[in-house]
N, C-alpha and C. Protein backbone atom coordinates (compact mmCIF):
# COMPACT_ATOMS: atom_id res chain seq x y z
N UNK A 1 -30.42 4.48 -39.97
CA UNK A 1 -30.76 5.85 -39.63
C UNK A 1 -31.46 5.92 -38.28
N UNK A 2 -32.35 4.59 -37.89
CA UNK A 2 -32.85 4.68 -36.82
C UNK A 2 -32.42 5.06 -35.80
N UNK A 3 -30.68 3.87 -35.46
CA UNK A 3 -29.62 4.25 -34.75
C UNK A 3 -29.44 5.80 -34.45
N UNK A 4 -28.99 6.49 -35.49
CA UNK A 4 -28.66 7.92 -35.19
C UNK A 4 -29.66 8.74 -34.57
N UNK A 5 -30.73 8.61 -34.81
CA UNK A 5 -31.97 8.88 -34.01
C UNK A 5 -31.94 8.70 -32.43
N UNK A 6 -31.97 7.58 -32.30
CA UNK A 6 -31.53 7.32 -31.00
C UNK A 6 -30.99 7.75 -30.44
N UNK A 7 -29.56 7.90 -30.84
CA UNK A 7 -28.19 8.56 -30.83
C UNK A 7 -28.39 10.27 -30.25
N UNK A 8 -29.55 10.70 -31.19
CA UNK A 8 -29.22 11.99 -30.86
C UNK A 8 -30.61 12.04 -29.61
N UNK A 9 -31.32 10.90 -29.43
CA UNK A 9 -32.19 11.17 -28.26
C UNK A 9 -31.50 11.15 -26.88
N UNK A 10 -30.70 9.81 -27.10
CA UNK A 10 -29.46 9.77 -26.16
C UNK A 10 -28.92 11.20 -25.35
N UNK A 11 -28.15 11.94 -26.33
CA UNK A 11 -27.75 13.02 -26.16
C UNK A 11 -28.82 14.19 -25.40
N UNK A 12 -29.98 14.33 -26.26
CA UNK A 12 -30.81 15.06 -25.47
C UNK A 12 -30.82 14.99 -24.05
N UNK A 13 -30.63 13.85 -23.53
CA UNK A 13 -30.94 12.99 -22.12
C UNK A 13 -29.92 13.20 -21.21
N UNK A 14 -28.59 13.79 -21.89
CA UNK A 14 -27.48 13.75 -21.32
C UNK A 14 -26.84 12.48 -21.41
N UNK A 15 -26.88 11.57 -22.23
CA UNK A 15 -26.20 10.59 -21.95
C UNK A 15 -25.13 10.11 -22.92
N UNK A 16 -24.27 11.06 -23.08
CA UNK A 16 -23.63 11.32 -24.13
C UNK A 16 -22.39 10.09 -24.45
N UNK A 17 -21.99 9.33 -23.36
CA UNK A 17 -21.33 8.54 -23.89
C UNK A 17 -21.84 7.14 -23.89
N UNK A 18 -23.46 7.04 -23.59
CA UNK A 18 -24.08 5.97 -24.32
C UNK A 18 -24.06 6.21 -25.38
N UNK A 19 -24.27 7.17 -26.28
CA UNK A 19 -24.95 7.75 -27.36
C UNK A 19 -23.67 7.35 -28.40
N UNK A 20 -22.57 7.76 -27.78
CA UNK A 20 -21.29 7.11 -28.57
C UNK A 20 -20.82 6.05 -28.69
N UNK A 21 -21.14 4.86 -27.57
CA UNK A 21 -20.75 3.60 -27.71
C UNK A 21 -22.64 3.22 -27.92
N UNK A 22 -22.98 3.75 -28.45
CA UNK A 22 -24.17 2.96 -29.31
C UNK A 22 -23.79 2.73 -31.04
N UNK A 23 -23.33 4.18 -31.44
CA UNK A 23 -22.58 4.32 -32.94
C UNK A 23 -21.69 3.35 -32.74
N UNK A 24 -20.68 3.31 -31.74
CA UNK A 24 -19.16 2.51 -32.11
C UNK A 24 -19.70 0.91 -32.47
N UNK A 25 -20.71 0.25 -31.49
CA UNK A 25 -21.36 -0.53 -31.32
C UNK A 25 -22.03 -1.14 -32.71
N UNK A 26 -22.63 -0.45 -33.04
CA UNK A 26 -23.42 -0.43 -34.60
C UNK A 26 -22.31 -1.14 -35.73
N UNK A 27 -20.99 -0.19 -35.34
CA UNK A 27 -19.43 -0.75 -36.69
C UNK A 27 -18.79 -1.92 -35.86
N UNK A 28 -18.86 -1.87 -35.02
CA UNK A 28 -18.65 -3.41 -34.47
C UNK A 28 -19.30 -5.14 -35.38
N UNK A 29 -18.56 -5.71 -35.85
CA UNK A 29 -19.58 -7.10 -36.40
C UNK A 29 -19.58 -7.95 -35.24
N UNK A 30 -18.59 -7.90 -34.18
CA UNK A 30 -18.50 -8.98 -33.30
C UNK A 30 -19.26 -8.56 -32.12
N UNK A 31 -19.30 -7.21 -32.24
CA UNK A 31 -20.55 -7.06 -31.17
C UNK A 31 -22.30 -7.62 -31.66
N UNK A 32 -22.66 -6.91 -32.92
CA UNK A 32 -23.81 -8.15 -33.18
C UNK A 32 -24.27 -9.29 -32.60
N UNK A 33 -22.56 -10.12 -32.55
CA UNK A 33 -23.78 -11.24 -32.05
C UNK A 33 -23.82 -11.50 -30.64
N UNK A 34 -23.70 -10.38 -29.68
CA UNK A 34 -24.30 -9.98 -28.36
C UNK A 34 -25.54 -10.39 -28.11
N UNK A 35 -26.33 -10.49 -26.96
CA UNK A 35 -27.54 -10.36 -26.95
C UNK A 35 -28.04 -9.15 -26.73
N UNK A 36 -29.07 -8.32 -26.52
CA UNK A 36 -29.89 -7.29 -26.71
C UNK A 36 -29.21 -6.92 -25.06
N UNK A 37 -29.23 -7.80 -23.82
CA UNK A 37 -28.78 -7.57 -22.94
C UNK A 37 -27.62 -7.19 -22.62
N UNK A 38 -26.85 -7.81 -23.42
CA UNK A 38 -25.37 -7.59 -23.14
C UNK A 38 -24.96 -6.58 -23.81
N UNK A 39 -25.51 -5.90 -24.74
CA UNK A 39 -25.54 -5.23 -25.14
C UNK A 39 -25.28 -4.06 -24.62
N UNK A 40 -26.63 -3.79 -23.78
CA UNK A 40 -27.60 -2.95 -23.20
C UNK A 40 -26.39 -2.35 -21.67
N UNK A 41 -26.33 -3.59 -22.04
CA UNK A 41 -25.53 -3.98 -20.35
C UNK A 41 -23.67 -2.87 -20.47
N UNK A 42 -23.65 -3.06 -21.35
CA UNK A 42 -21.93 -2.49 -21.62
C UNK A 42 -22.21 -1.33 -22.04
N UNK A 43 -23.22 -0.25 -22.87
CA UNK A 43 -23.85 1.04 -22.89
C UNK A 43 -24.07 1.53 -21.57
N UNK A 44 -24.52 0.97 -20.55
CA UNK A 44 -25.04 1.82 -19.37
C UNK A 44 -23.82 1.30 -18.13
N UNK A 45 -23.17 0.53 -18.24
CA UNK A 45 -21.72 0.78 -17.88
C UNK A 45 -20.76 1.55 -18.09
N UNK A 46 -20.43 1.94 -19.39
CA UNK A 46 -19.82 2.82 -20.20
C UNK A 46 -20.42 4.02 -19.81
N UNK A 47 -21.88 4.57 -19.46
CA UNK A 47 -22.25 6.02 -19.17
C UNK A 47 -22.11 5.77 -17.83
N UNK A 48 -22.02 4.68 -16.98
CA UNK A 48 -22.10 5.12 -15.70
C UNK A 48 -20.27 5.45 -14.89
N UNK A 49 -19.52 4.43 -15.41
CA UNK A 49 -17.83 4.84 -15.71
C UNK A 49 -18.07 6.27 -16.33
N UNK A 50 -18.40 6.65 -17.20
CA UNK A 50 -17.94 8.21 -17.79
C UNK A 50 -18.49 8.98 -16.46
N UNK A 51 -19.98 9.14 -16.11
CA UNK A 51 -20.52 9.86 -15.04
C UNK A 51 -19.70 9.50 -13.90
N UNK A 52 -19.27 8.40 -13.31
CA UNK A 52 -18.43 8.29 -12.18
C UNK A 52 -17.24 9.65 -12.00
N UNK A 53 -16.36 9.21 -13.28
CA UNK A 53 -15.29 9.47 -13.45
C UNK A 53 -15.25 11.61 -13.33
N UNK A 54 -16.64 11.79 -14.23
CA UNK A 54 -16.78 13.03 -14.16
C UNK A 54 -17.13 13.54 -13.21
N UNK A 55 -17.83 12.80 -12.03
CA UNK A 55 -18.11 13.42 -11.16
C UNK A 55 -16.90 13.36 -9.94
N UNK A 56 -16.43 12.62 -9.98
CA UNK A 56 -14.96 12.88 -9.50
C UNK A 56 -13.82 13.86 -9.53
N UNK A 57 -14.19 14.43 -10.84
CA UNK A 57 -12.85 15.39 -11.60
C UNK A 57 -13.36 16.59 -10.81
N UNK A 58 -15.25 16.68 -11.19
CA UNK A 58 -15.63 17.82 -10.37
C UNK A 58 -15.22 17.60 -9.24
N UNK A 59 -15.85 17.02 -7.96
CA UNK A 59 -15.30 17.13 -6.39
C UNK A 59 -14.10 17.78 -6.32
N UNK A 60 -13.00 16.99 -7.29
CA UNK A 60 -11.67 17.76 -7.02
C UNK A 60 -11.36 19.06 -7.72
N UNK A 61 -12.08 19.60 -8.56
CA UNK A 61 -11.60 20.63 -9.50
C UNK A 61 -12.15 21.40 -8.09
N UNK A 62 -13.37 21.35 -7.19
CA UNK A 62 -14.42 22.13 -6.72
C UNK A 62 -13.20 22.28 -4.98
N UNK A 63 -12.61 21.19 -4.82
CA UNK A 63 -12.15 21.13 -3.58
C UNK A 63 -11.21 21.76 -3.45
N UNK A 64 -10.35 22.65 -4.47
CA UNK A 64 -9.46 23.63 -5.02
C UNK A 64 -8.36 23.29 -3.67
N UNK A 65 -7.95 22.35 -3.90
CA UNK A 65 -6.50 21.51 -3.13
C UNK A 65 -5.46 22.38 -3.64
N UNK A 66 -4.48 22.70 -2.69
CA UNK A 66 -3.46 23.90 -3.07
C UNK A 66 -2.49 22.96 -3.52
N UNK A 67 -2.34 21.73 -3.49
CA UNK A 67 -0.93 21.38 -4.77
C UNK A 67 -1.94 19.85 -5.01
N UNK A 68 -1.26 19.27 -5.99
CA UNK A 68 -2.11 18.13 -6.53
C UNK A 68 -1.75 16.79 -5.90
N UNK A 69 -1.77 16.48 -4.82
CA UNK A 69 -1.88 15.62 -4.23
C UNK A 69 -2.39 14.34 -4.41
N UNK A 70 -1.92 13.11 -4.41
CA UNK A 70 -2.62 12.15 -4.29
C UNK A 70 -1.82 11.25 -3.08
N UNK A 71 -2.45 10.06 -2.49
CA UNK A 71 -1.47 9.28 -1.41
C UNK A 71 -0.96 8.46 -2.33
N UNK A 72 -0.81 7.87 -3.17
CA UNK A 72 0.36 7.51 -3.43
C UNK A 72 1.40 7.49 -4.15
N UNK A 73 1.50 8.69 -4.13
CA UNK A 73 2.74 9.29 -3.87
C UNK A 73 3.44 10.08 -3.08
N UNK A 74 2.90 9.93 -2.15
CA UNK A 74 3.48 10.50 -0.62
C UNK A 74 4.47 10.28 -0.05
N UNK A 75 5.81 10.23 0.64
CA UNK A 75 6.89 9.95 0.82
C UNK A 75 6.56 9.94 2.28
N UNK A 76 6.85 8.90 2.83
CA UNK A 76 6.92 7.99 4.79
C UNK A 76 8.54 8.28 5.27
N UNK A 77 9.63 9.18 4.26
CA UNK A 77 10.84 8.75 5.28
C UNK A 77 10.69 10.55 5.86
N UNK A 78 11.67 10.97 6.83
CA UNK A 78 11.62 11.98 6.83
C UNK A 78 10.91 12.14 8.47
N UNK A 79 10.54 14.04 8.26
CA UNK A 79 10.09 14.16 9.59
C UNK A 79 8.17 13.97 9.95
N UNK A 80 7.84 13.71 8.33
CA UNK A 80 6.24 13.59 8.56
C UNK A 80 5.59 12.99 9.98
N UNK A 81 6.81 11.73 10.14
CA UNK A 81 5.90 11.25 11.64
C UNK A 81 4.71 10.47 11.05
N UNK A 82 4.17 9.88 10.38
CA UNK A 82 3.41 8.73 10.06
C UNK A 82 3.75 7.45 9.30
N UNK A 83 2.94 7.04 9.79
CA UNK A 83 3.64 5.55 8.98
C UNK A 83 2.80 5.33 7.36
N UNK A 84 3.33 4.52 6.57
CA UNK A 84 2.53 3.98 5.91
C UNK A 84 1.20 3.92 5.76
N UNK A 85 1.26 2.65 6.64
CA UNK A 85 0.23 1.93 6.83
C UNK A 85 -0.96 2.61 7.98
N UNK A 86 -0.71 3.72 8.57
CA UNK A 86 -1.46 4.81 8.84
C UNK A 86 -2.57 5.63 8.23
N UNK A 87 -1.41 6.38 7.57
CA UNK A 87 -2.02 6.86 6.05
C UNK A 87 -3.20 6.82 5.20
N UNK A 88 -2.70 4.90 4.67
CA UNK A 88 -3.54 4.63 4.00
C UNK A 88 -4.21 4.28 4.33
N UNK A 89 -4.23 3.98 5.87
CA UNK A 89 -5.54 3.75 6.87
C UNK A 89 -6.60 4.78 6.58
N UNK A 90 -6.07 6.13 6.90
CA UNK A 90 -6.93 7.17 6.99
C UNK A 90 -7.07 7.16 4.82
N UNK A 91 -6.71 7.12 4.34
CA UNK A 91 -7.05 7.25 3.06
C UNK A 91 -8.11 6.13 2.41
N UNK A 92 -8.50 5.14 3.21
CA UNK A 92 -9.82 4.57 2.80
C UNK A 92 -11.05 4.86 3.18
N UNK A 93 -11.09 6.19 4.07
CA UNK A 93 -12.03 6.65 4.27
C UNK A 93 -13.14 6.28 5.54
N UNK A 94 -12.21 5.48 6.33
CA UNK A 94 -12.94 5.04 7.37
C UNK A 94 -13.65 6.01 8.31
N UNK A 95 -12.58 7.34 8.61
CA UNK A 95 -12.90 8.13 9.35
C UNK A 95 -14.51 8.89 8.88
N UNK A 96 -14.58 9.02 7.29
CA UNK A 96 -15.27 10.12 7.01
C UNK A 96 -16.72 9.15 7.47
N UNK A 97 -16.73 7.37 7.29
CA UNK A 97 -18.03 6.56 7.57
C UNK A 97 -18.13 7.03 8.65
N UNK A 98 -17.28 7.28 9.97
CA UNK A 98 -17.23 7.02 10.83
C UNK A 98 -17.77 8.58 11.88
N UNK A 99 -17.45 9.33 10.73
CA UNK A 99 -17.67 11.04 11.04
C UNK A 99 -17.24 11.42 12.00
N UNK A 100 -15.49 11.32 11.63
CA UNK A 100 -14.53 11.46 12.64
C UNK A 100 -13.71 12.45 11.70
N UNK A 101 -12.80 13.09 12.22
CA UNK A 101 -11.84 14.54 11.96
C UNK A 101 -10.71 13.88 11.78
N UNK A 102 -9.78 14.74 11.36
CA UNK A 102 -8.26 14.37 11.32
C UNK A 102 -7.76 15.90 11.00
N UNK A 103 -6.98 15.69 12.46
CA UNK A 103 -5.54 17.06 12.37
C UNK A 103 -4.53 17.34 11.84
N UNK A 104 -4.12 17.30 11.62
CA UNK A 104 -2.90 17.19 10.67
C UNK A 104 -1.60 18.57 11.82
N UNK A 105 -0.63 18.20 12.60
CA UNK A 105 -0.14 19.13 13.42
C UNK A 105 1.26 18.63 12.98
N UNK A 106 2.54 20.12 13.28
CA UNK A 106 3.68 19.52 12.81
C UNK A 106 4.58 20.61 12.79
N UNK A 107 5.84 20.78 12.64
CA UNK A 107 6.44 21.83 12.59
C UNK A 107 6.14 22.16 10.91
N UNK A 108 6.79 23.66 10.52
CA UNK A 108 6.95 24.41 9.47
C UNK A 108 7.62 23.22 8.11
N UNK A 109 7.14 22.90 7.43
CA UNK A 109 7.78 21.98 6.04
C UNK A 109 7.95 20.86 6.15
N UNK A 110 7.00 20.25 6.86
CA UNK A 110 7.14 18.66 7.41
C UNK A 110 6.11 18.13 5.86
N UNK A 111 5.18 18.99 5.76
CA UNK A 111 4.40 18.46 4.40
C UNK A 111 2.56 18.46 4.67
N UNK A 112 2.28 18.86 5.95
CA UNK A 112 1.08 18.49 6.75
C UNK A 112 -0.06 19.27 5.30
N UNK A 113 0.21 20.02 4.28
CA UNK A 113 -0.23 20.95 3.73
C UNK A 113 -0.85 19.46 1.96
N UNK A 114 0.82 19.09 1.90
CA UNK A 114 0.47 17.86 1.09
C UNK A 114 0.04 16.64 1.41
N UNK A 115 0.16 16.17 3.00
CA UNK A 115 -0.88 15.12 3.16
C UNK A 115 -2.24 15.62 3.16
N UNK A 116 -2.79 17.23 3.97
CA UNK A 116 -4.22 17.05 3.61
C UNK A 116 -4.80 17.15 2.30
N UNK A 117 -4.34 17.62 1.65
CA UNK A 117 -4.53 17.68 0.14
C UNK A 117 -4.52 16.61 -0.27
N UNK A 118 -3.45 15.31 -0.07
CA UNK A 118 -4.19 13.78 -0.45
C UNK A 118 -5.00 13.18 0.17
N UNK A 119 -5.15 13.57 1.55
CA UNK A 119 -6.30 13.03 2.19
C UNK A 119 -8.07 13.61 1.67
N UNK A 120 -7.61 15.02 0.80
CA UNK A 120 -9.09 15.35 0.34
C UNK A 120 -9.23 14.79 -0.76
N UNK A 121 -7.78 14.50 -1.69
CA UNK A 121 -8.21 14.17 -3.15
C UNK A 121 -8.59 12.43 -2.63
N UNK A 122 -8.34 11.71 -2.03
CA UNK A 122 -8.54 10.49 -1.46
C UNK A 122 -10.28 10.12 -1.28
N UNK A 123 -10.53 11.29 -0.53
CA UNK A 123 -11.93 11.51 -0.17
C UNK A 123 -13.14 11.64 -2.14
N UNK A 124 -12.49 12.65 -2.48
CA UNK A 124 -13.31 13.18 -3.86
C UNK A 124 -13.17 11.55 -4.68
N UNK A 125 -12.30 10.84 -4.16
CA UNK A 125 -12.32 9.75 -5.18
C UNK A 125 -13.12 8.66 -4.74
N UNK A 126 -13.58 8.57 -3.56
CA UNK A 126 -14.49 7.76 -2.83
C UNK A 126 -15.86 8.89 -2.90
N UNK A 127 -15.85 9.42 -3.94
CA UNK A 127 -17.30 10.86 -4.25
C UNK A 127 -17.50 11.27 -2.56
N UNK A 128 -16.46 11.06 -1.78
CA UNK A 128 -16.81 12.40 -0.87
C UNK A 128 -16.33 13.68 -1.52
N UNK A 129 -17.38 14.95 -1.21
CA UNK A 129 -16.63 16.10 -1.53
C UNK A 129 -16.36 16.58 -0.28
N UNK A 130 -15.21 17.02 -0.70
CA UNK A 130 -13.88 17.63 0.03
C UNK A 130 -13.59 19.28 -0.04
N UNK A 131 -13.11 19.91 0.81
CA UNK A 131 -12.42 21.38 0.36
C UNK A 131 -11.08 21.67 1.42
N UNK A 132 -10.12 22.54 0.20
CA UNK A 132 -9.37 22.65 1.02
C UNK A 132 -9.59 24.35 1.60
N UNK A 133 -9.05 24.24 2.88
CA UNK A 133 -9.35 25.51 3.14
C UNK A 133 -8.33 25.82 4.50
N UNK A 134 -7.91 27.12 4.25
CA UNK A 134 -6.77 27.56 5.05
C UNK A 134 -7.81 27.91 6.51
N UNK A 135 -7.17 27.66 7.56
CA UNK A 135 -7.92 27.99 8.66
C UNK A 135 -8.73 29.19 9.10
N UNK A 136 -7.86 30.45 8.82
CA UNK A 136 -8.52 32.04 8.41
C UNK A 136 -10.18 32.12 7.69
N UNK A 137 -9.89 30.93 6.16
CA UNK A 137 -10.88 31.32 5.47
C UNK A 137 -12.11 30.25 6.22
N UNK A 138 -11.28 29.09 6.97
CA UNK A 138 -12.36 28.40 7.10
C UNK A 138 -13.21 29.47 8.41
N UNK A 139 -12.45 30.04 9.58
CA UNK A 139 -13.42 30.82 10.13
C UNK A 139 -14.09 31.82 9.91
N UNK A 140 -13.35 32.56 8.94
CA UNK A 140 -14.77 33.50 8.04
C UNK A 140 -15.65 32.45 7.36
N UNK A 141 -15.68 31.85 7.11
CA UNK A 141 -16.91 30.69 6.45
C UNK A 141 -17.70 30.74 7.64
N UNK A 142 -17.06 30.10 8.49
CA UNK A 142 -18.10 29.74 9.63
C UNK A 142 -18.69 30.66 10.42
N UNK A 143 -17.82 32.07 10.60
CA UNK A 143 -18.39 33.54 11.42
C UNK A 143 -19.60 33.59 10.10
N UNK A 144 -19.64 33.52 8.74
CA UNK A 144 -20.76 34.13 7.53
C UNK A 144 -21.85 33.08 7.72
N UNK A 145 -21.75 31.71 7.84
CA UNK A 145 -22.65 30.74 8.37
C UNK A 145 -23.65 31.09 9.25
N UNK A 146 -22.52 31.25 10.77
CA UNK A 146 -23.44 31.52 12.06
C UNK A 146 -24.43 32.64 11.81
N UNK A 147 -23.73 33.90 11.10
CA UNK A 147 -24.74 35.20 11.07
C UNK A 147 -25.71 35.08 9.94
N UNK A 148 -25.61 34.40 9.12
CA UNK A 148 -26.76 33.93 8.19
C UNK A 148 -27.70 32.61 8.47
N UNK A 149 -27.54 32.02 9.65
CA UNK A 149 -28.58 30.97 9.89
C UNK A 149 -27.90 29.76 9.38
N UNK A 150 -26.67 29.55 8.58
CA UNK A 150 -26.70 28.02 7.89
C UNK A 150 -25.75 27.11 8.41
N UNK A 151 -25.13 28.07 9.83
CA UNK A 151 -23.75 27.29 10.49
C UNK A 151 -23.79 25.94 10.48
N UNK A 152 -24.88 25.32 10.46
CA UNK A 152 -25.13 24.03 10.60
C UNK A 152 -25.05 22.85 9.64
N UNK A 153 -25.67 23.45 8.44
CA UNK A 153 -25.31 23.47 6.72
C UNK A 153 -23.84 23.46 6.57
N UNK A 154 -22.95 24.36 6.98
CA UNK A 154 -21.71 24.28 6.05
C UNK A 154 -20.87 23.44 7.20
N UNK A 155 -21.07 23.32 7.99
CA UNK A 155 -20.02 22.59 9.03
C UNK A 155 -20.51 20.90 8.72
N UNK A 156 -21.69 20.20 8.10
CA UNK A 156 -22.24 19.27 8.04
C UNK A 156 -21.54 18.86 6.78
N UNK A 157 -21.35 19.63 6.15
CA UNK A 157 -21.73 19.34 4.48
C UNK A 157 -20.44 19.07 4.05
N UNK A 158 -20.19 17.86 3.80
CA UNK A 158 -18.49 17.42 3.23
C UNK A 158 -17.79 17.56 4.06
N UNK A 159 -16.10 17.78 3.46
CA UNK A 159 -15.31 17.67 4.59
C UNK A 159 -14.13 18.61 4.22
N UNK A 160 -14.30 19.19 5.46
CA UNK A 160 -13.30 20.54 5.33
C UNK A 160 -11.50 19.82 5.42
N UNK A 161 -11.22 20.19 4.40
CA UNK A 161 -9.45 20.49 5.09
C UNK A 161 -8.46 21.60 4.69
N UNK A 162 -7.92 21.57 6.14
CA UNK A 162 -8.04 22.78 6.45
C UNK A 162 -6.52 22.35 7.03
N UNK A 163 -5.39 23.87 6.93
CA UNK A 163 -3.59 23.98 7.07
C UNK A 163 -4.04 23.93 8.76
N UNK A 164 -3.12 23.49 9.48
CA UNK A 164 -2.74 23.51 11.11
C UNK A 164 -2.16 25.02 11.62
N UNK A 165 -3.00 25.38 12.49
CA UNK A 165 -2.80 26.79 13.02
C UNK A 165 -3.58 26.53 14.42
N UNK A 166 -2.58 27.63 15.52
CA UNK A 166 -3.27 27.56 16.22
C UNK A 166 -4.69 28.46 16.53
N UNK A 167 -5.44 27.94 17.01
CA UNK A 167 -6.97 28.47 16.86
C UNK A 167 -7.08 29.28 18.44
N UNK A 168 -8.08 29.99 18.22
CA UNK A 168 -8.36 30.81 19.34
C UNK A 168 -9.40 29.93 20.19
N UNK A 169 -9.68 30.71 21.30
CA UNK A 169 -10.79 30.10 21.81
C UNK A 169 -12.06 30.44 21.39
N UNK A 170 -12.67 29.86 20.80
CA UNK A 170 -14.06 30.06 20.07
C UNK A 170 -15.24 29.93 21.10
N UNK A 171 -16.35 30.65 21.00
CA UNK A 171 -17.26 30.33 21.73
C UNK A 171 -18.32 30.73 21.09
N UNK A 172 -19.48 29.83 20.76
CA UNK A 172 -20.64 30.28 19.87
C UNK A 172 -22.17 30.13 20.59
N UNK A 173 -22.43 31.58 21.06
CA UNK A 173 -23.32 31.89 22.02
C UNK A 173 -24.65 32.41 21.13
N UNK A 174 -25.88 31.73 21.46
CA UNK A 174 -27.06 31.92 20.83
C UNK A 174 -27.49 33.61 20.88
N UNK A 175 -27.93 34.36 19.75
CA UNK A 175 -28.26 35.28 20.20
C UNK A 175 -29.17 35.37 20.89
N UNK A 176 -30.23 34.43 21.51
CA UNK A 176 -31.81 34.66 21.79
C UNK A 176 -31.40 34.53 23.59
């Protein structure tokens, strides 16, 4: 009974899938003869895999990617114009250590729409968060930023991607 106790302190804590591989653990006989460590050790693995995993699903549920993208399954023949081994260059995330951009430019149905979309779900899986965002909405984001003080905040914060359009000339002049 103690167990279940636990179990439901667990839960209080949020730690809900320790709390379950503590029960499974308990009907286990061959886990018994674990040590207290190893034990201990495969519970807070098990919640930290579940928390990983969930916090992943969020980034991408949150990065609202317009088709479901991942790189690999991306197709290299065709008019995309990248290679491979490009790609998955940019899909390990070097750029984002590196806090570098990527354009994505191309004629009409080349796909530039489904590589950034794997390049964000790429990102959410390395827990960068990502968004996708059509160029329009990304400059109303950034015109609502500048006039509220936080331009600095949302242009910092994760990583925008955003469809290829051509852009105007922007110029962002202090009011003071």
């Amino acid at each position: 009974m103690l167990d279940h106790a636990t179990a439901a302190r667990l839960r209080e804590m949020k730690l809900n899938t320790m709390a379950e591989k503590l029960l499974w653990q308990m009907e286990q006989p061959e886990i018994q003869s674990l040590s207290f460590e190893e034990r201990l050790g495969m519970l807070v693995d098990a919640e930290w895999t579940a928390k990983h995993a969930r916090r992943i699903q969020r980034y991408v549920r949150q990065g609202e990617f317009r088709v479901p993208a991942v790189a690999e399954d991306v197709e290299y023949a065709g008019k995309r114009g990248i290679s491979k081994e490009d790609f998955l260059r940019l899909c390990d995330g070097g750029y984002l250590r590196n806090k570098q951009n990527v354009i994505l430019s191309g004629p009409s149905g080349v796909g530039k729409t489904y590589l950034a979309c794997a390049l964000g779900n790429s990102a959410c899986r390395q827990c960068v968060q990502a968004r996708y965002l059509r160029v329009p909405d990304l400059l109303f984001l950034l015109s609502a930023a500048k006039m509220d003080g936080s331009y600095m905040c949302t242009v910092s914060d994760g990583v925008f991607t955003c469809r290829n359009y051509r852009l105007p000339h922007l110029s962002w002049h202090s009011g003071k």
